[in-house]
N, C-alpha and C. Protein backbone atom coordinates (compact mmCIF):
# COMPACT_ATOMS: atom_id res chain seq x y z
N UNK A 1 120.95 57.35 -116.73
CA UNK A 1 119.79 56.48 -116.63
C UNK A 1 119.14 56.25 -118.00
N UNK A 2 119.30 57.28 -118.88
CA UNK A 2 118.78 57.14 -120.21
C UNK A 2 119.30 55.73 -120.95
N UNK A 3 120.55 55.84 -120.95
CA UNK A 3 121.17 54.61 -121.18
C UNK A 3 121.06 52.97 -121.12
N UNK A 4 120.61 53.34 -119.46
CA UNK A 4 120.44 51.86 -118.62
C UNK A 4 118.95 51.60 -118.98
N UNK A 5 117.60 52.34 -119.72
CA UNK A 5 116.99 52.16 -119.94
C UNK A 5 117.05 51.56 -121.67
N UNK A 6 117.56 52.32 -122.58
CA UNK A 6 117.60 52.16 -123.76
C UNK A 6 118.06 51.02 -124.18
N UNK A 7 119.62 50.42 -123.15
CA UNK A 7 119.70 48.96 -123.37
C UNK A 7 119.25 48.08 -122.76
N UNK A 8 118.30 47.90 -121.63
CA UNK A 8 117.52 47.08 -121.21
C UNK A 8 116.63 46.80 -121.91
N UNK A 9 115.82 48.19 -122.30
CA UNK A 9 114.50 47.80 -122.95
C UNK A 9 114.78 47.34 -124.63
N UNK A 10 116.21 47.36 -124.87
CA UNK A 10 116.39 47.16 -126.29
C UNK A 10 115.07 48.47 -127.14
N UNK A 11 115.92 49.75 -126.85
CA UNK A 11 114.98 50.75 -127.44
C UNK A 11 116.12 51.26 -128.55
N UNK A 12 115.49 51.53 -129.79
CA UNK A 12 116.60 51.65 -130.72
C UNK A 12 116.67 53.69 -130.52
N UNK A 13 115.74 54.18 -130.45
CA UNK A 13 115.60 55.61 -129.95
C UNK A 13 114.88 56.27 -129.18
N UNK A 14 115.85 57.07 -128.33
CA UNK A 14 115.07 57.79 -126.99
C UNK A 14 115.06 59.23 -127.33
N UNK A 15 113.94 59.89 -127.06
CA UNK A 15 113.89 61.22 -127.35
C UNK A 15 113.56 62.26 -125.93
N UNK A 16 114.34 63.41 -125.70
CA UNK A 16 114.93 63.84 -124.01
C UNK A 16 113.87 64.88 -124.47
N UNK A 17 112.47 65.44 -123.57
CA UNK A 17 112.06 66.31 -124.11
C UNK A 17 112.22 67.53 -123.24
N UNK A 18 112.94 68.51 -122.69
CA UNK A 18 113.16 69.33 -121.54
C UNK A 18 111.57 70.32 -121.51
N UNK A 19 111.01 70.59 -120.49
CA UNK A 19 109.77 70.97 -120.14
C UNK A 19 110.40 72.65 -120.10
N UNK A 20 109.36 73.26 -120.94
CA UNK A 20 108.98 75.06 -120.64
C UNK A 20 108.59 75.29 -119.69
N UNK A 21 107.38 75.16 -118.98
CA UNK A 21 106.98 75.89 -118.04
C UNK A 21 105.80 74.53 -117.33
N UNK A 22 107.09 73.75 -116.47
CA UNK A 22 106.28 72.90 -115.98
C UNK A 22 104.87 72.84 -115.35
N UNK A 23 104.05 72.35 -115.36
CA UNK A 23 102.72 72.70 -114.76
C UNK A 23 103.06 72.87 -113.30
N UNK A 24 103.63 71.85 -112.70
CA UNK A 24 103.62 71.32 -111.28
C UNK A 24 104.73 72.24 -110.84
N UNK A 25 105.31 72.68 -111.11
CA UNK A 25 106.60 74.12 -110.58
C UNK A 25 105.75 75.26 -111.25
N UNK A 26 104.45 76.07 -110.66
CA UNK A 26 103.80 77.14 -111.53
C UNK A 26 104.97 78.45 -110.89
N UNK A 27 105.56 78.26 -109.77
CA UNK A 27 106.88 79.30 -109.58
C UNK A 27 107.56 79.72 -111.06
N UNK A 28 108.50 80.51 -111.12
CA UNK A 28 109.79 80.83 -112.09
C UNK A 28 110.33 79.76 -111.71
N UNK A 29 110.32 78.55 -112.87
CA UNK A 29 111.98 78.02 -112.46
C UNK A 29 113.05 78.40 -112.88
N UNK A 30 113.84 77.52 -111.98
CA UNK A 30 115.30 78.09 -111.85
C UNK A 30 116.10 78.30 -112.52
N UNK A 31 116.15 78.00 -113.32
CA UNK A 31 116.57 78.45 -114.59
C UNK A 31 116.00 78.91 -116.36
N UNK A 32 115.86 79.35 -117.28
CA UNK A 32 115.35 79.73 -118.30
C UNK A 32 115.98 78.44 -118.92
N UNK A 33 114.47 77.86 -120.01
CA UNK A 33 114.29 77.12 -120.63
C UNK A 33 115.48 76.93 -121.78
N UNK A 34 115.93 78.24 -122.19
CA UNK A 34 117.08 77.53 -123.13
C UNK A 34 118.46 77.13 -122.56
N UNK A 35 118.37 77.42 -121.36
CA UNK A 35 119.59 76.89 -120.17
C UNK A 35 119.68 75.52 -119.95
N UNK A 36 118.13 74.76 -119.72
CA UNK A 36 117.68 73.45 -119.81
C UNK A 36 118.03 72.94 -120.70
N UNK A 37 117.86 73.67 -121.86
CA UNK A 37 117.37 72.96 -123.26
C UNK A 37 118.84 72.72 -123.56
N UNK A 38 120.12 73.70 -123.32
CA UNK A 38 121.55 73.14 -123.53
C UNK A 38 122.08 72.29 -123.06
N UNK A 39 121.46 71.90 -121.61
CA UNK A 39 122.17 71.51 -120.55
C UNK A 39 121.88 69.83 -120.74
N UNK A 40 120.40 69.22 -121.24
CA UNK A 40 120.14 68.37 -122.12
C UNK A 40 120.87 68.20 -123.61
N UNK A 41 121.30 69.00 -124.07
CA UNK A 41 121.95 68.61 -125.44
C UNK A 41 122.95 68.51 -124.97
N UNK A 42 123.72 68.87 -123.88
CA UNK A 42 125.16 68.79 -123.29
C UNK A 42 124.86 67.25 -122.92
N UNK A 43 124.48 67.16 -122.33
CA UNK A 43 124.54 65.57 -121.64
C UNK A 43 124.29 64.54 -122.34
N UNK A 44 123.51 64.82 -123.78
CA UNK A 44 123.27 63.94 -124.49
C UNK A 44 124.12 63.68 -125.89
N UNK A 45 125.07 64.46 -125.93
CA UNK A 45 125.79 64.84 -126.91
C UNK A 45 126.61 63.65 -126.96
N UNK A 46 126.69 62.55 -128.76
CA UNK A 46 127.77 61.81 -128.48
C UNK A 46 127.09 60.30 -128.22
N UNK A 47 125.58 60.45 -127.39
CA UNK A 47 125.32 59.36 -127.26
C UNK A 47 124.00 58.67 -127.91
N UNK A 48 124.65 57.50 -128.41
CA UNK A 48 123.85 56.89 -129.73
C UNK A 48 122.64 56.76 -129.32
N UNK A 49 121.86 57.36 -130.22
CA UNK A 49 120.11 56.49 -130.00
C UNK A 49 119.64 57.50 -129.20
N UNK A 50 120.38 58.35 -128.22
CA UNK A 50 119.51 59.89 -127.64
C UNK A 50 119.75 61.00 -128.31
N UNK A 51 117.83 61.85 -128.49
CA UNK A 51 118.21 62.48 -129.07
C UNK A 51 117.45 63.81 -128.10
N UNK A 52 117.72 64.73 -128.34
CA UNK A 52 116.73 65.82 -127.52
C UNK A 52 115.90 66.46 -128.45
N UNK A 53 114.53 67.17 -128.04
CA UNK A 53 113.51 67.52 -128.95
C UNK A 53 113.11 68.81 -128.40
N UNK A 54 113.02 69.96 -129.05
CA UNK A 54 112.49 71.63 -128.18
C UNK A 54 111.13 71.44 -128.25
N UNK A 55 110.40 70.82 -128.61
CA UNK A 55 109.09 70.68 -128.58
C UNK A 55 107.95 71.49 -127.80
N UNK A 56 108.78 71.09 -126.55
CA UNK A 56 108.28 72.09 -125.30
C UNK A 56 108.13 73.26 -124.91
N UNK A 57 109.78 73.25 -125.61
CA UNK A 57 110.47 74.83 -124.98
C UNK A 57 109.69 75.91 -125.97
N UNK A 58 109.32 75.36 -127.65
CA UNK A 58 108.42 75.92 -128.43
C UNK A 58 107.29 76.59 -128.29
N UNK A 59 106.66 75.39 -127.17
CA UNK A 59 105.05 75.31 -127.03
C UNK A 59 105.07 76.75 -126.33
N UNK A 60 103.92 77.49 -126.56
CA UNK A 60 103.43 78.80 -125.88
C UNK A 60 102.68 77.62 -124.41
N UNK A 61 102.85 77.97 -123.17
CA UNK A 61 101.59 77.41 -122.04
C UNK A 61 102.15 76.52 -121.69
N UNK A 62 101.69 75.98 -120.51
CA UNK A 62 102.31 74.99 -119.58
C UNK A 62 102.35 73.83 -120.88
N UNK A 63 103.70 73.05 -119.90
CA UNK A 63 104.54 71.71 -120.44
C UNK A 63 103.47 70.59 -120.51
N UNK A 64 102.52 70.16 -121.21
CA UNK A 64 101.83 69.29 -120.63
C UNK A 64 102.12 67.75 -121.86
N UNK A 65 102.03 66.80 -120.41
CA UNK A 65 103.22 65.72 -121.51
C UNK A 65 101.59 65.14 -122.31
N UNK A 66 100.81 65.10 -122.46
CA UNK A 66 99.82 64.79 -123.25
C UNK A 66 100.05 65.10 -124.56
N UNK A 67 99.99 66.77 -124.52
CA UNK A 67 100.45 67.29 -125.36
C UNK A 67 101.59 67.13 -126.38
N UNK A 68 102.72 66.71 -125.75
CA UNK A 68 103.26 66.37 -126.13
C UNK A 68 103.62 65.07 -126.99
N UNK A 69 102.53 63.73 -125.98
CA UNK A 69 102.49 62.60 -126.87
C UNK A 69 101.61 62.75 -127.94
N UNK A 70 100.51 63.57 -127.75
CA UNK A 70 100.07 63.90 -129.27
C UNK A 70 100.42 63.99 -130.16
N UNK A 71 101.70 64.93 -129.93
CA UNK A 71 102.01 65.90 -131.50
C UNK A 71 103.21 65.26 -132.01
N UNK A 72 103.79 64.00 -130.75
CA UNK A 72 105.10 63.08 -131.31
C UNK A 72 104.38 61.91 -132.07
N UNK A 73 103.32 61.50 -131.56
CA UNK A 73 102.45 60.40 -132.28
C UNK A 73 102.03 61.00 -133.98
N UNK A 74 101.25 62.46 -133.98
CA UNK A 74 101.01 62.80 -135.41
C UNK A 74 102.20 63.06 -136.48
N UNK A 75 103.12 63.12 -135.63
CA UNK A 75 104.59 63.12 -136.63
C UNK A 75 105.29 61.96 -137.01
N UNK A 76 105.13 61.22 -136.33
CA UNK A 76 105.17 59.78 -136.30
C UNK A 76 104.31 58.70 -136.25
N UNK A 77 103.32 58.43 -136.69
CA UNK A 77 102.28 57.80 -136.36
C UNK A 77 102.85 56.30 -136.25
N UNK A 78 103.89 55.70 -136.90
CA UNK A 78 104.42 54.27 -136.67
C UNK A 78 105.06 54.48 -135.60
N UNK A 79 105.61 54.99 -134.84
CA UNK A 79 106.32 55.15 -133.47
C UNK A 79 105.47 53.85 -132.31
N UNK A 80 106.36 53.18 -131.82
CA UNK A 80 105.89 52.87 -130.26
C UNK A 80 106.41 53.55 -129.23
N UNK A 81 105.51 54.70 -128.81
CA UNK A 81 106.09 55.18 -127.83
C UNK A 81 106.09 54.57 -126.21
N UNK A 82 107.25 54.34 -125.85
CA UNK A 82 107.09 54.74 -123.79
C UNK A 82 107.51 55.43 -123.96
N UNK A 83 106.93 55.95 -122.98
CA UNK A 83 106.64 57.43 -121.55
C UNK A 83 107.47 57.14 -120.53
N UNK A 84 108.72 57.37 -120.56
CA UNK A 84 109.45 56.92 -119.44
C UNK A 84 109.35 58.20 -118.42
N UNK A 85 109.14 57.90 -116.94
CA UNK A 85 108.65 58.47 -115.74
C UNK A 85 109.11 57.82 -114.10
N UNK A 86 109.45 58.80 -113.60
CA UNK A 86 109.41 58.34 -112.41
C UNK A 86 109.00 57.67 -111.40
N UNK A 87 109.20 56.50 -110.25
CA UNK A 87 107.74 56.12 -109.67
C UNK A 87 107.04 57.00 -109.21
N UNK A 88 108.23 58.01 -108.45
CA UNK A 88 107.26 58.88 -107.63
C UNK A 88 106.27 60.08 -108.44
N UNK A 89 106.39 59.97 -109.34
CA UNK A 89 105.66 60.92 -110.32
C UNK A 89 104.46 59.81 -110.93
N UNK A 90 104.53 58.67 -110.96
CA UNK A 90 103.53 58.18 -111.16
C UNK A 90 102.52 58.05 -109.84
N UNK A 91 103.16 57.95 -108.94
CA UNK A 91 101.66 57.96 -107.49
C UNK A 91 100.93 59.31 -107.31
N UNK A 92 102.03 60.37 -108.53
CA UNK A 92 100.83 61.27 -108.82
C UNK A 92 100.18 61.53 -109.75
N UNK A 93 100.25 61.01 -110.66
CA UNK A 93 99.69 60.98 -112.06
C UNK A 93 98.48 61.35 -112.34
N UNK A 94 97.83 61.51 -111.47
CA UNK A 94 96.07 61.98 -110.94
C UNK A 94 96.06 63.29 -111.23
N UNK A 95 97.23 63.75 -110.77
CA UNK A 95 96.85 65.71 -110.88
C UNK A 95 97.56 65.66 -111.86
N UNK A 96 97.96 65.20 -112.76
CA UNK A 96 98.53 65.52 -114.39
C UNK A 96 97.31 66.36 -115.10
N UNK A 97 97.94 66.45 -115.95
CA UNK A 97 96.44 67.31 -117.24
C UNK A 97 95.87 66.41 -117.98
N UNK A 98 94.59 66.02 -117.89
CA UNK A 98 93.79 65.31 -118.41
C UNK A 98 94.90 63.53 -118.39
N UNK A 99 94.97 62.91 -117.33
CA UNK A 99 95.63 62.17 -116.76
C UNK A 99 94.87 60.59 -118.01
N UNK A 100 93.96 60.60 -117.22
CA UNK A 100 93.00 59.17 -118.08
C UNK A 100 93.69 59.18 -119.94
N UNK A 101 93.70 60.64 -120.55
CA UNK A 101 93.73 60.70 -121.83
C UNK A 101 95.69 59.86 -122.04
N UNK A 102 96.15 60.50 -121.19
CA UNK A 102 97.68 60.03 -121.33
C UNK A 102 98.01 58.92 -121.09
N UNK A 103 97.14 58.03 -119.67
CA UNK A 103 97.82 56.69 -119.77
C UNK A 103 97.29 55.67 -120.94
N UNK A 104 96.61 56.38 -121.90
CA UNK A 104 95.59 55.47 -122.95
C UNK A 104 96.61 55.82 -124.43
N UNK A 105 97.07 56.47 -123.62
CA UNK A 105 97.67 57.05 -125.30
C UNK A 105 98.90 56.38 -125.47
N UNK A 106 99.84 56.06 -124.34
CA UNK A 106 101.15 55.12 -124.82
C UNK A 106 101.16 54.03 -123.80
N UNK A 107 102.00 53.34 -123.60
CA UNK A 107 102.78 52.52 -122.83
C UNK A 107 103.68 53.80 -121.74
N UNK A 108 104.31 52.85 -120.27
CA UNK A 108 104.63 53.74 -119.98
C UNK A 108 105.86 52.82 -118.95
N UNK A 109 107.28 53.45 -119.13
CA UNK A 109 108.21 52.68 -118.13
C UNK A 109 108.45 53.77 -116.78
N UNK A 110 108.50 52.61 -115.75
CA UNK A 110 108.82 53.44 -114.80
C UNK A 110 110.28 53.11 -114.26
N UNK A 111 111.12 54.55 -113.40
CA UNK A 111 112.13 54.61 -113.06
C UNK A 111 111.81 53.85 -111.56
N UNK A 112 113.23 53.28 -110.68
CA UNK A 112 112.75 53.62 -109.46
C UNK A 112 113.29 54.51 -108.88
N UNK A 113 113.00 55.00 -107.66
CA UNK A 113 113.14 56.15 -107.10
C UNK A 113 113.73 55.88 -105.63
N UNK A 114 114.74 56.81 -104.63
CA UNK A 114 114.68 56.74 -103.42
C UNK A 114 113.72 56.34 -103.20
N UNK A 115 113.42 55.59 -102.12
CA UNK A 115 112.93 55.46 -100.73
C UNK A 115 111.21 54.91 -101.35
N UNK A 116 111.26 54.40 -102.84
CA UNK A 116 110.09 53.95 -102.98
C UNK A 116 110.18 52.10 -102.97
N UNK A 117 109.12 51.93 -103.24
CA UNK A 117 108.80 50.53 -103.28
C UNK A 117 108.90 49.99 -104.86
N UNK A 118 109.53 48.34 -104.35
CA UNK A 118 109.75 47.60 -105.89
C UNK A 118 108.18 47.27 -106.29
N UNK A 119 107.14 47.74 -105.71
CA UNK A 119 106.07 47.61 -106.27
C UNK A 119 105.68 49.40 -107.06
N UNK A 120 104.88 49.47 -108.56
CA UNK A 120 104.36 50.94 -108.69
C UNK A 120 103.13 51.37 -107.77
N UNK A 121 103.03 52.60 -107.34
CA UNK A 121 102.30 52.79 -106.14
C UNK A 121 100.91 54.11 -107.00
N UNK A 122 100.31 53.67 -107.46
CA UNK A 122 99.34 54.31 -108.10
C UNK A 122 98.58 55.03 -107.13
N UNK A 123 97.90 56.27 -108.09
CA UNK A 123 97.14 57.29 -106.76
C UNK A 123 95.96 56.67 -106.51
N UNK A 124 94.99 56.67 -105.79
CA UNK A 124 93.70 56.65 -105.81
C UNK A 124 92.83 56.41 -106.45
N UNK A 125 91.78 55.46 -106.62
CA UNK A 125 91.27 55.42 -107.99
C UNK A 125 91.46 54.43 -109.28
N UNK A 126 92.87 54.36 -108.98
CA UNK A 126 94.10 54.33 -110.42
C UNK A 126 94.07 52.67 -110.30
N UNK A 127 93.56 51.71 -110.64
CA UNK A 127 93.68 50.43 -110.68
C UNK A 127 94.52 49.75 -111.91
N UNK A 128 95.72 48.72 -111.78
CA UNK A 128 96.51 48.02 -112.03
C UNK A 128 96.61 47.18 -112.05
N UNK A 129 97.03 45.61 -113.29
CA UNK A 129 96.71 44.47 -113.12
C UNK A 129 98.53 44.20 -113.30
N UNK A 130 98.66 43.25 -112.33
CA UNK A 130 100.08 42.73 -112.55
C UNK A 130 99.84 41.50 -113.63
N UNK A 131 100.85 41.56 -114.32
CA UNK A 131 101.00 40.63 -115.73
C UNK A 131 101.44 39.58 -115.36
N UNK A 132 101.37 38.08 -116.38
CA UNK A 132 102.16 37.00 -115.70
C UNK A 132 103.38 37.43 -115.62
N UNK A 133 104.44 36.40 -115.12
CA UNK A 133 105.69 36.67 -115.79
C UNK A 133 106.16 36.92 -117.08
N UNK A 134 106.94 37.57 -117.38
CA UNK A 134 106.82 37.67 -119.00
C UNK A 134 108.21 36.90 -119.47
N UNK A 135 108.52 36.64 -120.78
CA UNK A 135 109.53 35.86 -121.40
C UNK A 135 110.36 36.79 -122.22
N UNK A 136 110.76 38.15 -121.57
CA UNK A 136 111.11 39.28 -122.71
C UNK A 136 112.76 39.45 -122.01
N UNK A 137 113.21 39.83 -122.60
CA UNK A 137 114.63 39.86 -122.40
C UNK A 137 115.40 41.05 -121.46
N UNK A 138 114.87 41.73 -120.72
CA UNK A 138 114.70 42.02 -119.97
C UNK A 138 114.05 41.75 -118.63
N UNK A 139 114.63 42.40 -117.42
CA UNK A 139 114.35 41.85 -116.21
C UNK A 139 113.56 42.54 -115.82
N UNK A 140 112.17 42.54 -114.90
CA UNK A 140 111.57 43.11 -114.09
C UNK A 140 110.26 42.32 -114.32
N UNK A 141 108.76 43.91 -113.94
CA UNK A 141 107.54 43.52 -113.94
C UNK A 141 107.01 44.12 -114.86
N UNK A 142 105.62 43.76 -115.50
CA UNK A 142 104.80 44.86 -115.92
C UNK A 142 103.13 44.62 -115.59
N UNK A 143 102.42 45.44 -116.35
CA UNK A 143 101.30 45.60 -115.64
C UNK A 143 100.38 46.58 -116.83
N UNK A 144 98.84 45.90 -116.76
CA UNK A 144 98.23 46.98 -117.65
C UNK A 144 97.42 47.86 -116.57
N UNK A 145 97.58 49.19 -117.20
CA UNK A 145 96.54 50.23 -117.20
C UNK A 145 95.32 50.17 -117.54
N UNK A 146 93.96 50.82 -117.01
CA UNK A 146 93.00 51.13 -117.55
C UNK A 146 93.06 50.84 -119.26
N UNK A 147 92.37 50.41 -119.87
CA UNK A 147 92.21 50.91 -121.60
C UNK A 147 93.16 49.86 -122.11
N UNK A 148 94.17 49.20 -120.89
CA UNK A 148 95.08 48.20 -121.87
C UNK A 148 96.53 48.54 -121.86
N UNK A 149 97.19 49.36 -121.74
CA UNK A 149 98.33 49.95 -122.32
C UNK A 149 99.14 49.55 -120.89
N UNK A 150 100.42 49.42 -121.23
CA UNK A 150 101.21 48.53 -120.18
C UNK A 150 102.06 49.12 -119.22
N UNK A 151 102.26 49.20 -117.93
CA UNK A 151 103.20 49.70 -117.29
C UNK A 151 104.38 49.04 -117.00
N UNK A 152 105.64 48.96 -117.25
CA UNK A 152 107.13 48.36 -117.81
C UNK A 152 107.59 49.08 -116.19
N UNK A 153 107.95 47.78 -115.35
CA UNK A 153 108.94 48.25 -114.09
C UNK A 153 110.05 47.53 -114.37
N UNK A 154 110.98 47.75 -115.24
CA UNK A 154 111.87 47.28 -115.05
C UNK A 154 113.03 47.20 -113.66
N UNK A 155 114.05 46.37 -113.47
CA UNK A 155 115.19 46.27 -112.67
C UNK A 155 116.26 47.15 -112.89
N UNK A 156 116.06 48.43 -112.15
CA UNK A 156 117.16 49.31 -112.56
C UNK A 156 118.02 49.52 -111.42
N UNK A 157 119.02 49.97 -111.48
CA UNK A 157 119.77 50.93 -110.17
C UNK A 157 119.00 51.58 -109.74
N UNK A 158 118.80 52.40 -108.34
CA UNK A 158 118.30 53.22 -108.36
C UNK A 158 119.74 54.56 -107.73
N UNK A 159 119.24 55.51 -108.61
CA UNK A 159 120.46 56.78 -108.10
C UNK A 159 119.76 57.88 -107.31
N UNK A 160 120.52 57.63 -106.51
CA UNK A 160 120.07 59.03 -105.23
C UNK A 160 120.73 60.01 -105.65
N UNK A 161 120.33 61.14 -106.97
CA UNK A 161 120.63 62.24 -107.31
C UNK A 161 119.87 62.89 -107.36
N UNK A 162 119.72 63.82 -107.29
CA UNK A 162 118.06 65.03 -107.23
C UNK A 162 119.01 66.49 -108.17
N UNK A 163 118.42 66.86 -108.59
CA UNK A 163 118.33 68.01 -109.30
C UNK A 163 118.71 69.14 -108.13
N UNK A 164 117.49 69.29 -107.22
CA UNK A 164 117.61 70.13 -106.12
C UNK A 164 118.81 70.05 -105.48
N UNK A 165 119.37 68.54 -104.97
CA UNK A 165 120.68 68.58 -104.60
C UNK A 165 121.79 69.31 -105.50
N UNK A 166 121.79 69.01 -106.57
CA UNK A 166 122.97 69.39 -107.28
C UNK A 166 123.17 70.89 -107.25
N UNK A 167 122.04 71.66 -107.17
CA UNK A 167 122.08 73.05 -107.61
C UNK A 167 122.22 73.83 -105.92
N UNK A 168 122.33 72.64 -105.29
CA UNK A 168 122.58 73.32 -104.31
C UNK A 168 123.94 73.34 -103.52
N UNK A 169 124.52 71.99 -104.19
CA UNK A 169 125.98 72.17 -104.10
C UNK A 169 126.86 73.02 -104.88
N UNK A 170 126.24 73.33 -106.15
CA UNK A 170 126.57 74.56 -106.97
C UNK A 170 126.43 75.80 -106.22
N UNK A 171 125.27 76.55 -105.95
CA UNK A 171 124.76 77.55 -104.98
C UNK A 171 126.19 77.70 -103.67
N UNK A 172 126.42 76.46 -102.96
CA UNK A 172 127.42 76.54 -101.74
C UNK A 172 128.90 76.42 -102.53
N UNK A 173 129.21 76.53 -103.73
CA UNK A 173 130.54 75.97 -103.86
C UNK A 173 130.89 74.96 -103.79
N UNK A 174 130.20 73.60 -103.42
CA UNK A 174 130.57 72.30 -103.01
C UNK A 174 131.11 71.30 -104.43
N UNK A 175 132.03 70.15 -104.70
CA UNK A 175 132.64 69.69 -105.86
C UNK A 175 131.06 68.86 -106.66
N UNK A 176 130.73 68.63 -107.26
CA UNK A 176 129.45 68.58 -108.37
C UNK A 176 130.31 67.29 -108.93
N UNK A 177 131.90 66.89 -109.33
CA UNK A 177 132.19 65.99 -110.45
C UNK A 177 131.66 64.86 -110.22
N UNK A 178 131.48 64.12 -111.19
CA UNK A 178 130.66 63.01 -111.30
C UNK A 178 128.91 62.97 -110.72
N UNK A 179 128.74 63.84 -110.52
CA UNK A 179 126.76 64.30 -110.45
C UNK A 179 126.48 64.11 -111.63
N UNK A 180 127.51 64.77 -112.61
CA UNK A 180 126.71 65.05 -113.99
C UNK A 180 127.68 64.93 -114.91
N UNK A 181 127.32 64.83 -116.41
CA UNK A 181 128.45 64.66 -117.16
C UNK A 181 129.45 65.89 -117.58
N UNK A 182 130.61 65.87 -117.78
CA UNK A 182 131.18 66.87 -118.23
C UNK A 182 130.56 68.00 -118.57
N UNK A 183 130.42 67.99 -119.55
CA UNK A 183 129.77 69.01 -120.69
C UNK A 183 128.67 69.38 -120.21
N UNK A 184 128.06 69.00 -118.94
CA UNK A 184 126.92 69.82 -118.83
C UNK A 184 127.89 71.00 -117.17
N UNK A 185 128.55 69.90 -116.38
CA UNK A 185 129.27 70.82 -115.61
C UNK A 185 129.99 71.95 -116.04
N UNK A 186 130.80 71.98 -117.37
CA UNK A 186 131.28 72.90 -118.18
C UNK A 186 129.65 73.74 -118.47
N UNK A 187 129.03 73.48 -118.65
CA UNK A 187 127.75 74.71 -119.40
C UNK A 187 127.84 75.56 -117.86
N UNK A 188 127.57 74.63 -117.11
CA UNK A 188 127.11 75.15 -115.68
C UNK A 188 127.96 76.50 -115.05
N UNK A 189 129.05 76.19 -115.23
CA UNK A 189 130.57 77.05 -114.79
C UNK A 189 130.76 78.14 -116.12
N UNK A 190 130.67 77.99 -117.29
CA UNK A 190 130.77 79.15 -117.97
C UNK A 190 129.57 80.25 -118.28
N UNK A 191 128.56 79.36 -117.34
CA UNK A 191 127.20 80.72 -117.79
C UNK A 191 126.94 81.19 -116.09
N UNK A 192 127.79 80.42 -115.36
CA UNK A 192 127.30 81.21 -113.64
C UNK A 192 126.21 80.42 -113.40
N UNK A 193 125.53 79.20 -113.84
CA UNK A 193 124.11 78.97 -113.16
C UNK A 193 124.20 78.86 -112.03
N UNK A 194 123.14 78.83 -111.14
CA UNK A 194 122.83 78.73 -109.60
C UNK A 194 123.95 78.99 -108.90
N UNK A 195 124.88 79.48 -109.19
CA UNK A 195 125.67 80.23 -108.42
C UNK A 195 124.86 81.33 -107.60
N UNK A 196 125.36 81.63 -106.48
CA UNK A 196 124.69 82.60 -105.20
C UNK A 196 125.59 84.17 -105.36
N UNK A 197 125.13 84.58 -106.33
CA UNK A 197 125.61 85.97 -106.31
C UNK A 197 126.19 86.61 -105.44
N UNK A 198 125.35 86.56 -104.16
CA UNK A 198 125.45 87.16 -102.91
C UNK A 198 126.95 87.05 -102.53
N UNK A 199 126.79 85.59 -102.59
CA UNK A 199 128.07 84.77 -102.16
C UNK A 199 129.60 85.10 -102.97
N UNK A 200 128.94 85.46 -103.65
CA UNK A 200 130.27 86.14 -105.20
C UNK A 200 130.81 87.40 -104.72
N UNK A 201 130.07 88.30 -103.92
CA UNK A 201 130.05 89.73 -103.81
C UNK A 201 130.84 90.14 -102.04
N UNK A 202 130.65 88.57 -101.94
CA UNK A 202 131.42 89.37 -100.32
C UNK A 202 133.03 88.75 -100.43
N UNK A 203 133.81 90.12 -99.33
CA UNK A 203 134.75 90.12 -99.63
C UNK A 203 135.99 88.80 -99.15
């Protein structure tokens, strides 16, 4: 999907930032952050214009993407950043960390998602102006935010893959090829991830 975004939006660089200690999963996740952090350089390895950033995995305290556009903006201050995001993560965008400060701070594209709508479905509160049509070379909608800053729906595929699924066909033994790219299925199989121990141990 990184891809299908980068040449739609004609983005010359995308930066993959893998989250430490997501706010919204306050559980252990499922795997340790430098497991993530390979499993992103595995997948991105090779391909032009993506790059991955530890930024996160650095940060001491929850993942918070504010934070994060901060400290990519003071390193870059000529940067145009999007915030590329999910829909369904945008109809929650309300319980983010300091939510108002983030949609003011970049532009922001959204993915679509299963079972959502070709419209963005904002939480409560959250008011949205649909734009005219636009003349940009790319297909879809957009829309400003509060403060100005634009929400980009582009026309994408949408892929019914989930994370949760995958690790759970891993967990049962079930075939994974083509879920994910090579090199991250290879990370997956030589370190044991989400494999079911249990399941390893009987005879």
């Amino acid at each position: 999907m990184a891809i299908e975004v980068k040449e739609m939006l004609g983005i010359s660089r995308m930066v993959l930032f893998p989250a430490h200690h997501p706010p919204h999963k306050p559980r252990q996740p499922v795997s340790e952050a430098r497991h993530r952090l390979a499993m992103v350089a595995a997948g991105a390895a090779g391909l032009p214009g993506i790059e991955v950033s530890d930024i996160e995995i650095r940060r001491e305290g929850p993942s918070y993407s504010l934070l994060t556009v901060l400290s990519f903006r003071r390193s870059e201050p000529d940067a145009q950043i999007l915030f590329v995001m999910g829909a369904d993560s945008f109809s929650e965008v309300s319980t983010w960390h300091r939510y108002e400060e983030l949609l003011s701070a970049c532009d922001f594209v959204l993915l679509p998602r299963p079972g959502a709508g070709t419209e963005p479905a904002p939480p409560p509160g959250l008011r949205i102006e649909k734009e005219a049509p636009h003349c940009y070379s790319w297909v879809g909608k957009s829309f400003r935010l509060p403060g100005g800053r634009r929400l980009l729906c582009p026309s994408l595929p949408t892929l019914d893959i989930s994370s949760s699924a995958i690790r759970e066909k891993v967990r049962t033994g079930k075939c994974i090829r083509g879920l994910l790219p090579a090199e991250v299925e290879r990370y997956l199989s030589d370190n044991g991830l989400y494999v079911d121990r249990g399941e390893e141990r009987r005879p």
